[in-house]
C-alpha atoms as a PDB file:
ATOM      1  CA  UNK A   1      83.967 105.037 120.536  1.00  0.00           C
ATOM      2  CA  UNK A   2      87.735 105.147 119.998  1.00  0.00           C
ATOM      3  CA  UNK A   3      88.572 102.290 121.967  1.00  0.00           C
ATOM      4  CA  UNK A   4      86.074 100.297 120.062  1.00  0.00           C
ATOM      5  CA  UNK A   5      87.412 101.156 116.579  1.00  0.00           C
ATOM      6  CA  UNK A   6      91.027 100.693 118.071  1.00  0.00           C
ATOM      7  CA  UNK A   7      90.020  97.274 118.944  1.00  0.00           C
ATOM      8  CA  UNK A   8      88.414  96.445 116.005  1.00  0.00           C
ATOM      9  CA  UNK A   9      91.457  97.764 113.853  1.00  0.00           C
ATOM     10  CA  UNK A  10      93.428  95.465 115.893  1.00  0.00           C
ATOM     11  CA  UNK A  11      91.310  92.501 114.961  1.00  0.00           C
ATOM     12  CA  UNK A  12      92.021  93.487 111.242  1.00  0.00           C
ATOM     13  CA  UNK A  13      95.443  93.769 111.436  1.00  0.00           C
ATOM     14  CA  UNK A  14      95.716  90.512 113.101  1.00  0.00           C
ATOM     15  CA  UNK A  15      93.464  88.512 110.385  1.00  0.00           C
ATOM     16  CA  UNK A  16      95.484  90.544 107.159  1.00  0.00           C
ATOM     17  CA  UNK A  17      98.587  89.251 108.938  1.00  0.00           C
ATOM     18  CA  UNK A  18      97.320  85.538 109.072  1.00  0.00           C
ATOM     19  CA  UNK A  19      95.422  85.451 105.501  1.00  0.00           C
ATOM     20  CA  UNK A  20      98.641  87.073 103.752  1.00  0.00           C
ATOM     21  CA  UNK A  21     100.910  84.590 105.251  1.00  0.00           C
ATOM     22  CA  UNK A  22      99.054  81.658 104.721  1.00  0.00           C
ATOM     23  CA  UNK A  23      98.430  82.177 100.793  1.00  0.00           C
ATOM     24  CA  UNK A  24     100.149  80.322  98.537  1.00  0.00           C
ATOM     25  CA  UNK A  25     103.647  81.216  96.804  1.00  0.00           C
ATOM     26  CA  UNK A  26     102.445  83.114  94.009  1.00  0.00           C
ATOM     27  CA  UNK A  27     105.955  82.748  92.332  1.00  0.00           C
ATOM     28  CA  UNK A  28     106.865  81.283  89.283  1.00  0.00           C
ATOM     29  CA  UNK A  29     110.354  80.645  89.132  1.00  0.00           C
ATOM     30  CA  UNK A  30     112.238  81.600  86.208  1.00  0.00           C
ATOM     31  CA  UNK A  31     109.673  81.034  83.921  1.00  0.00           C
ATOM     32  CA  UNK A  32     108.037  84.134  86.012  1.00  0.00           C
ATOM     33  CA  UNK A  33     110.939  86.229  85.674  1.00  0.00           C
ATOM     34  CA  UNK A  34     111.044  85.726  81.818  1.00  0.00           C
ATOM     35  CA  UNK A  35     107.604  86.565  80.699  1.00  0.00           C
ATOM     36  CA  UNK A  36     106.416  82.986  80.198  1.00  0.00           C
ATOM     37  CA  UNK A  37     103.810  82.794  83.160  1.00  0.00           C
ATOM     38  CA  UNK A  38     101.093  81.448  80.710  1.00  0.00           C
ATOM     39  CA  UNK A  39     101.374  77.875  81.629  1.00  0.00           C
ATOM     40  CA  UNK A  40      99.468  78.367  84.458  1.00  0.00           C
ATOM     41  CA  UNK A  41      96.191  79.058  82.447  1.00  0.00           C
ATOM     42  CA  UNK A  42      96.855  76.377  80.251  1.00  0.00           C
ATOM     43  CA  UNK A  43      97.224  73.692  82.379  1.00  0.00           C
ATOM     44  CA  UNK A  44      94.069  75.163  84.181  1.00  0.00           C
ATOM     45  CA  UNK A  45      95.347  76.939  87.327  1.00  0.00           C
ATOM     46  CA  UNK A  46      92.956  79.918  88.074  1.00  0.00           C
ATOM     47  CA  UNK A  47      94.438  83.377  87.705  1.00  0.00           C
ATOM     48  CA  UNK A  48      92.765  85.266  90.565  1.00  0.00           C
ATOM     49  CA  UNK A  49      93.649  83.304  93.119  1.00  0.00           C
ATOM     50  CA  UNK A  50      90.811  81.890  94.677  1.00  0.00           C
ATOM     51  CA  UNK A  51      88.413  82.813  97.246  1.00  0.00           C
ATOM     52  CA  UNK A  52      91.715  83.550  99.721  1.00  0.00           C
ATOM     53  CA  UNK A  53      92.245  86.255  98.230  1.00  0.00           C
ATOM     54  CA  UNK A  54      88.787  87.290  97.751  1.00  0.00           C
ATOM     55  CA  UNK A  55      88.772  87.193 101.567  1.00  0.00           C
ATOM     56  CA  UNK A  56      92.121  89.043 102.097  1.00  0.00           C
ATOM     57  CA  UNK A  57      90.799  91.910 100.131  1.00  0.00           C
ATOM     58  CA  UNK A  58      87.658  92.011 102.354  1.00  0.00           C
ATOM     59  CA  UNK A  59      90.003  92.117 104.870  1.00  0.00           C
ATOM     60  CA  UNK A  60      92.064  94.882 103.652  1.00  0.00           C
ATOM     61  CA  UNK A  61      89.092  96.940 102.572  1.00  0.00           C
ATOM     62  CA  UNK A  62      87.292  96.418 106.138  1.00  0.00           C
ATOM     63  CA  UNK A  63      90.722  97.667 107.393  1.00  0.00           C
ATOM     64  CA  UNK A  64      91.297 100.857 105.746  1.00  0.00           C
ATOM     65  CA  UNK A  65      87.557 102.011 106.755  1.00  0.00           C
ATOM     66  CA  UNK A  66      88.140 100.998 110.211  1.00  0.00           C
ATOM     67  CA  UNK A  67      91.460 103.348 110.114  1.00  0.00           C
ATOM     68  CA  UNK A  68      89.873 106.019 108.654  1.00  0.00           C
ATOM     69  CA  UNK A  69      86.942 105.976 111.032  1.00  0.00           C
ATOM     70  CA  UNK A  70      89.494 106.068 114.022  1.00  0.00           C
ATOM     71  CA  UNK A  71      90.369 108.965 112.143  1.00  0.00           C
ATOM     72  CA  UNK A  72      87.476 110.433 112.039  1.00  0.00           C
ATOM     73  CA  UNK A  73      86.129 110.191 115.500  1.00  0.00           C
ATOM     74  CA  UNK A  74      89.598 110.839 117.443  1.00  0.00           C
END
């Protein structure tokens, strides 16, 4: 039962790795670092991100419950 949790908390770690790296810059520059990040919902760029992200935090969630059930049963 371990083993099968340790693999699977594997796989996890593997996809977080590849779904955080392959998000887009979430930076704005120096217009971030002054306060002025509103442009980007008035010229119609989404705020949450996406459905990346949506994934990523499936990801993460799916992740810590994996973890904690290696916990669990070891």
């Amino acid at each position: 039962m371990t083993t099968f949790f340790t693999i699977l908390l594997f796989i996890f770690a593997i996809s977080l790795i590849i779904l955080v790296l392959i998000q887009p810059d979430r930076s704005r520059g120096m217009s971030g670092a002054l306060g002025t990040g509103a442009s980007n919902t008035v010229f119609g760029v989404s705020p949450d991100g996406g459905p990346l992200v949506k994934i990523t935090e499936v990801v993460a969630a799916l992740f810590i419950v994996t973890a904690l059930l290696l916990y669990i049963f070891s």
